[in-house]
N, C-alpha and C. Protein backbone atom coordinates (compact mmCIF):
# COMPACT_ATOMS: atom_id res chain seq x y z
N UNK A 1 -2.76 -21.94 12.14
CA UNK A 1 -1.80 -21.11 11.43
C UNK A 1 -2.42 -20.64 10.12
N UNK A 2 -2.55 -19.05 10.08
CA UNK A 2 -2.68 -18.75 8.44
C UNK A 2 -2.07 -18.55 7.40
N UNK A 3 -2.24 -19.41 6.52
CA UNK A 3 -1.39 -19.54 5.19
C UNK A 3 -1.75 -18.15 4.28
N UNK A 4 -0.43 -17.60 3.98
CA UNK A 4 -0.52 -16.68 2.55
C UNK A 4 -1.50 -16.48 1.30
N UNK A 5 -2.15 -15.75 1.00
CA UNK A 5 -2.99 -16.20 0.15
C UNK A 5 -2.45 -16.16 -1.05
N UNK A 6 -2.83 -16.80 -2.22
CA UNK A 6 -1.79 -17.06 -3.36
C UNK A 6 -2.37 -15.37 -4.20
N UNK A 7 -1.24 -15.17 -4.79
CA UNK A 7 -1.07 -13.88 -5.18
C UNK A 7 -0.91 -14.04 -7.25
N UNK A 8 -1.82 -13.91 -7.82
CA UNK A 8 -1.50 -13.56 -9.52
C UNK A 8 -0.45 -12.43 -9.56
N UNK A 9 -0.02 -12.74 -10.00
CA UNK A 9 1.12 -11.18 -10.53
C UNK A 9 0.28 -10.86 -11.80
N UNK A 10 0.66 -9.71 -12.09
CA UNK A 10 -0.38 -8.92 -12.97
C UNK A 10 0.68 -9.39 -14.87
N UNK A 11 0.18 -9.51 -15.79
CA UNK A 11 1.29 -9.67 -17.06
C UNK A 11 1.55 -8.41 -17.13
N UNK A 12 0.78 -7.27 -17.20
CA UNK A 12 2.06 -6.46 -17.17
C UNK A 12 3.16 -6.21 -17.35
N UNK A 13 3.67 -6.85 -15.88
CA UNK A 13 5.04 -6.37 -15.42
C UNK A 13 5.83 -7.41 -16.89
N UNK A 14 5.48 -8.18 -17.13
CA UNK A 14 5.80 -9.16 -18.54
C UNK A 14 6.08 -8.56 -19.13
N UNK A 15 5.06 -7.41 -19.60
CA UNK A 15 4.60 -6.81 -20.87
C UNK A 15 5.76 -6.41 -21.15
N UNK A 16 6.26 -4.82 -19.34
CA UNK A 16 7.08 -4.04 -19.78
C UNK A 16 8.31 -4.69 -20.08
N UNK A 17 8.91 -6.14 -19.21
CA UNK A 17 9.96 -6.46 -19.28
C UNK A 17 10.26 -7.13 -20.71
N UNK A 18 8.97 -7.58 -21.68
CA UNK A 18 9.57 -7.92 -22.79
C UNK A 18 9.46 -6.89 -23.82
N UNK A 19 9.00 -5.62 -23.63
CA UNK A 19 9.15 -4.53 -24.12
C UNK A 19 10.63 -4.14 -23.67
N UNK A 20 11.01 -3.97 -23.00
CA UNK A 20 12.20 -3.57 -22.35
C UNK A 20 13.55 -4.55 -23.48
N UNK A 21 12.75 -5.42 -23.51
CA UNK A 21 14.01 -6.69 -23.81
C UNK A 21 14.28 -6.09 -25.28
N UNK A 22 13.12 -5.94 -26.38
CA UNK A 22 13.29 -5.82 -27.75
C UNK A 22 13.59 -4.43 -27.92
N UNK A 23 13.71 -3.23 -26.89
CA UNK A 23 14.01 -1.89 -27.74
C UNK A 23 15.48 -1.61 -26.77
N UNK A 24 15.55 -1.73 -25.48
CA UNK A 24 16.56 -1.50 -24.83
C UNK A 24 18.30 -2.63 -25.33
N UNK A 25 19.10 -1.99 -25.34
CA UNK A 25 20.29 -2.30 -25.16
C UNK A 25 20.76 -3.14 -24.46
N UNK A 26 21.64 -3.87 -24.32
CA UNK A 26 22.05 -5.17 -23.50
C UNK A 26 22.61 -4.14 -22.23
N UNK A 27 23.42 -3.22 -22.57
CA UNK A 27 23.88 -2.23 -21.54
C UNK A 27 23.28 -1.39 -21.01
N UNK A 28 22.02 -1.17 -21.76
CA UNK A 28 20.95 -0.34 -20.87
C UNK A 28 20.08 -1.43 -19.76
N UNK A 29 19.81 -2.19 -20.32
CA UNK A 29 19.20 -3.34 -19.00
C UNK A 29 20.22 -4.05 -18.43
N UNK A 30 21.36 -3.56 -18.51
CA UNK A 30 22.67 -4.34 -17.57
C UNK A 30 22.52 -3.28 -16.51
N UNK A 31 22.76 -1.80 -16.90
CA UNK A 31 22.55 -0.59 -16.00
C UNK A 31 21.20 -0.48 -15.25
N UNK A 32 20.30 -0.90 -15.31
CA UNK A 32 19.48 -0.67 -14.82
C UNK A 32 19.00 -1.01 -13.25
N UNK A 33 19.40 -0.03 -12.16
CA UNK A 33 19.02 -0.23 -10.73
C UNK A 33 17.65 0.64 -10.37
N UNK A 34 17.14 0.15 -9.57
CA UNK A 34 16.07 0.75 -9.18
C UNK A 34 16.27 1.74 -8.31
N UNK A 35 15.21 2.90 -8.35
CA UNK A 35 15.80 4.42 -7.89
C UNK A 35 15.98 3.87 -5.95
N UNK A 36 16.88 4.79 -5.50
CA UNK A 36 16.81 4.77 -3.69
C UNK A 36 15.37 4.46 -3.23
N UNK A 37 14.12 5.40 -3.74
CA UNK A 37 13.30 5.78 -3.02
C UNK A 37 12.43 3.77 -2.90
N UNK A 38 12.51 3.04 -4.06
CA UNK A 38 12.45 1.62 -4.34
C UNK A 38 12.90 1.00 -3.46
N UNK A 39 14.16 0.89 -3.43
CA UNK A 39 15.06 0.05 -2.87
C UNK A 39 15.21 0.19 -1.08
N UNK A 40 14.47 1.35 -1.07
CA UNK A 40 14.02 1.60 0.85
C UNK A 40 12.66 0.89 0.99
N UNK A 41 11.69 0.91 -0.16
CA UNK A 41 10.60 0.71 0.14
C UNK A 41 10.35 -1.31 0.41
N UNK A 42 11.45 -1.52 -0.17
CA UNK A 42 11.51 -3.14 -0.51
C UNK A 42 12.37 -3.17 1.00
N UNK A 43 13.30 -2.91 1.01
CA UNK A 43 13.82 -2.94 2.27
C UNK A 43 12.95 -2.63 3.67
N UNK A 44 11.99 -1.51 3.88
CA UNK A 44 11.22 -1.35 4.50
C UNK A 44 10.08 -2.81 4.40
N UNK A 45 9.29 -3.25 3.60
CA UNK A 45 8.54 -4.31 3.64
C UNK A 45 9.26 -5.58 3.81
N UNK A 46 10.48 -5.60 3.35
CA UNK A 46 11.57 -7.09 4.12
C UNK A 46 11.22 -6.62 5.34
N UNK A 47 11.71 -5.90 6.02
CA UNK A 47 11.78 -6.14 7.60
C UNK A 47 10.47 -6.05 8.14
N UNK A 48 9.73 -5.40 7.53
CA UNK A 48 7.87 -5.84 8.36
C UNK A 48 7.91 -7.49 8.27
N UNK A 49 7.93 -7.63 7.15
CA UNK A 49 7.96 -8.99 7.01
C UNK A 49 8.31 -9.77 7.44
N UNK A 50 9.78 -9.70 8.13
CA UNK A 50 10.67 -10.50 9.10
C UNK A 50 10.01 -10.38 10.57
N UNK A 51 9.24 -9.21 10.76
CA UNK A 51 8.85 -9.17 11.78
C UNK A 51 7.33 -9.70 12.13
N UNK A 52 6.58 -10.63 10.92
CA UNK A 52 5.48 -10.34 11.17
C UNK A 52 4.39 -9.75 11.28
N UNK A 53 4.61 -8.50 10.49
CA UNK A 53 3.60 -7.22 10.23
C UNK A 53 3.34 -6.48 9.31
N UNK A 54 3.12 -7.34 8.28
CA UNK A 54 2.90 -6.70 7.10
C UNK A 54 1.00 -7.26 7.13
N UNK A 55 1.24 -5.73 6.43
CA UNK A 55 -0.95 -6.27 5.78
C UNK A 55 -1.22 -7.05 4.99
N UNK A 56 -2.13 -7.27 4.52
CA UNK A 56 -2.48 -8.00 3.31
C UNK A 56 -1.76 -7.13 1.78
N UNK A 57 -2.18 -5.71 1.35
CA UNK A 57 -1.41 -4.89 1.10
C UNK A 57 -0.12 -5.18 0.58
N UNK A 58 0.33 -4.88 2.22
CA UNK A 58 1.90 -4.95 1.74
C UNK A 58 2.52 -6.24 1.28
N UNK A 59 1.84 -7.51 1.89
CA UNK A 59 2.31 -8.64 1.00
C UNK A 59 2.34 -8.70 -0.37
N UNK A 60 1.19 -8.20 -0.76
CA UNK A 60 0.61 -8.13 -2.03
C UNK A 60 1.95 -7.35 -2.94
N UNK A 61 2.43 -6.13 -2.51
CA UNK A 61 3.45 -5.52 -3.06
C UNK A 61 4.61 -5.93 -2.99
N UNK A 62 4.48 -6.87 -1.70
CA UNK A 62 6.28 -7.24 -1.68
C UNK A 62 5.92 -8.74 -2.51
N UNK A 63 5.21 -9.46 -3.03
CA UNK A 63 5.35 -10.17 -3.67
C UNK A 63 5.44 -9.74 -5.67
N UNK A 64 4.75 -8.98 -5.68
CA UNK A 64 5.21 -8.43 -6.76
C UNK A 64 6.45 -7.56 -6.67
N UNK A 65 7.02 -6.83 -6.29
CA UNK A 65 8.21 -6.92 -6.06
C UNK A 65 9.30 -7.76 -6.23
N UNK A 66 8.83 -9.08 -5.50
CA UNK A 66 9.86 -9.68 -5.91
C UNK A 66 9.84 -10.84 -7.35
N UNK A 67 8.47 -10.83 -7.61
CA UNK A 67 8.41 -11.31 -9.26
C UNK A 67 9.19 -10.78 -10.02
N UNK A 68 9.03 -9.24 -10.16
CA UNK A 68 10.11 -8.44 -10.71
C UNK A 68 11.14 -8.47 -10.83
N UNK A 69 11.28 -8.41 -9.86
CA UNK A 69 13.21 -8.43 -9.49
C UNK A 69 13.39 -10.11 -10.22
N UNK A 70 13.13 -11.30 -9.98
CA UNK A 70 12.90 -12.28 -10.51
C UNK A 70 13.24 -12.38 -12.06
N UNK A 71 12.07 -11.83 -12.82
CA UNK A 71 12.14 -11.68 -14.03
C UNK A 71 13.54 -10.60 -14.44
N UNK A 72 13.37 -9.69 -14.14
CA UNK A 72 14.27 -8.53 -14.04
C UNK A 72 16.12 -9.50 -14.00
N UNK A 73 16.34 -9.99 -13.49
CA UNK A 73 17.38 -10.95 -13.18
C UNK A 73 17.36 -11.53 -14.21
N UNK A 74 16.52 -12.22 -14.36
CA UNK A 74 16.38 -12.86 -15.99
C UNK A 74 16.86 -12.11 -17.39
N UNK A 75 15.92 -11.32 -17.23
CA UNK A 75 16.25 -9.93 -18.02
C UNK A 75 17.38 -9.64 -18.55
N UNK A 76 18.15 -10.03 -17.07
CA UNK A 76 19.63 -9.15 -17.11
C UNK A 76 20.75 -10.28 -17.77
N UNK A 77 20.30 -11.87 -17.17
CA UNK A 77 21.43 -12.38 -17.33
C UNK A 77 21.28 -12.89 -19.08
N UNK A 78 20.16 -12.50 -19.51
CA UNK A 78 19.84 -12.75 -21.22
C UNK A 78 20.68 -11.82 -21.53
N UNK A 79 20.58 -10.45 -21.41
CA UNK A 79 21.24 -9.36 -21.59
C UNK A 79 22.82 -9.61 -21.76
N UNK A 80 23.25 -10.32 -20.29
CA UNK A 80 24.92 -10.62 -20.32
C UNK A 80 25.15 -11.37 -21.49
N UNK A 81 24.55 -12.37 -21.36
CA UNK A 81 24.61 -13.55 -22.52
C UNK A 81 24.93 -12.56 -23.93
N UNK A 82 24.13 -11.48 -24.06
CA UNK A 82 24.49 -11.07 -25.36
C UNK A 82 25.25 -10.18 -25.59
N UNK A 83 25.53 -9.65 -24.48
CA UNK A 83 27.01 -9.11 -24.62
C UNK A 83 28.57 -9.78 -24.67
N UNK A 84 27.81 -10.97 -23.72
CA UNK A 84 29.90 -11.98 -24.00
C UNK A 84 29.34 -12.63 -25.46
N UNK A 85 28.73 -12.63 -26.16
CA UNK A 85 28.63 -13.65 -27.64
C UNK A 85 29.79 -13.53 -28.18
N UNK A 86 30.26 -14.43 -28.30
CA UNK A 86 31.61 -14.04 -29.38
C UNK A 86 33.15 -13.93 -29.18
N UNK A 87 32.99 -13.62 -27.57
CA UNK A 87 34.01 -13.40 -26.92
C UNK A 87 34.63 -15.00 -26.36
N UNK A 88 36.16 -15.06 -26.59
CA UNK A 88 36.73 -16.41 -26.36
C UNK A 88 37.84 -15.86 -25.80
């Protein structure tokens, strides 16, 4: 059986998300969905995936992908946090 090969995520995607964190709005990174053309392409590599047929490639992308989304989640629920402050 071949095992996955381990994948670095690039900091980058860090970079932008803690760039994102200090200039954007709690409601601008609450709003924030990723465009259709994204959200087919992740959907398209889930189901290769489910099926067993993804390349090396596309692993590679659907694992960053889902770092993102990962952090991104994070992102968001810091974000909530600072929007209920205060609220009782």
């Amino acid at each position: 059986m071949q095992t996955a090969p381990s994948v670095q995520m690039p900091t980058a995607f860090d970079d932008v998300l803690a760039y994102l964190e200090r200039v954007a709005t709690p409601q601008q990174i609450l709003a924030f969905k990723a465009s259709p053309e994204a959200e087919a392409r992740m959907e398209e590599l889930l189901r290769r995936n489910g099926e067993g047929l993804l390349t090396l490639d596309e692993f590679v992308e659907l694992q960053q992908i889902a770092h993102l989304e990962r952090r991104m989640a994070l992102l968001k629920a810091k974000a909530l946090s600072r929007t209920t402050e205060g609220i009782d």
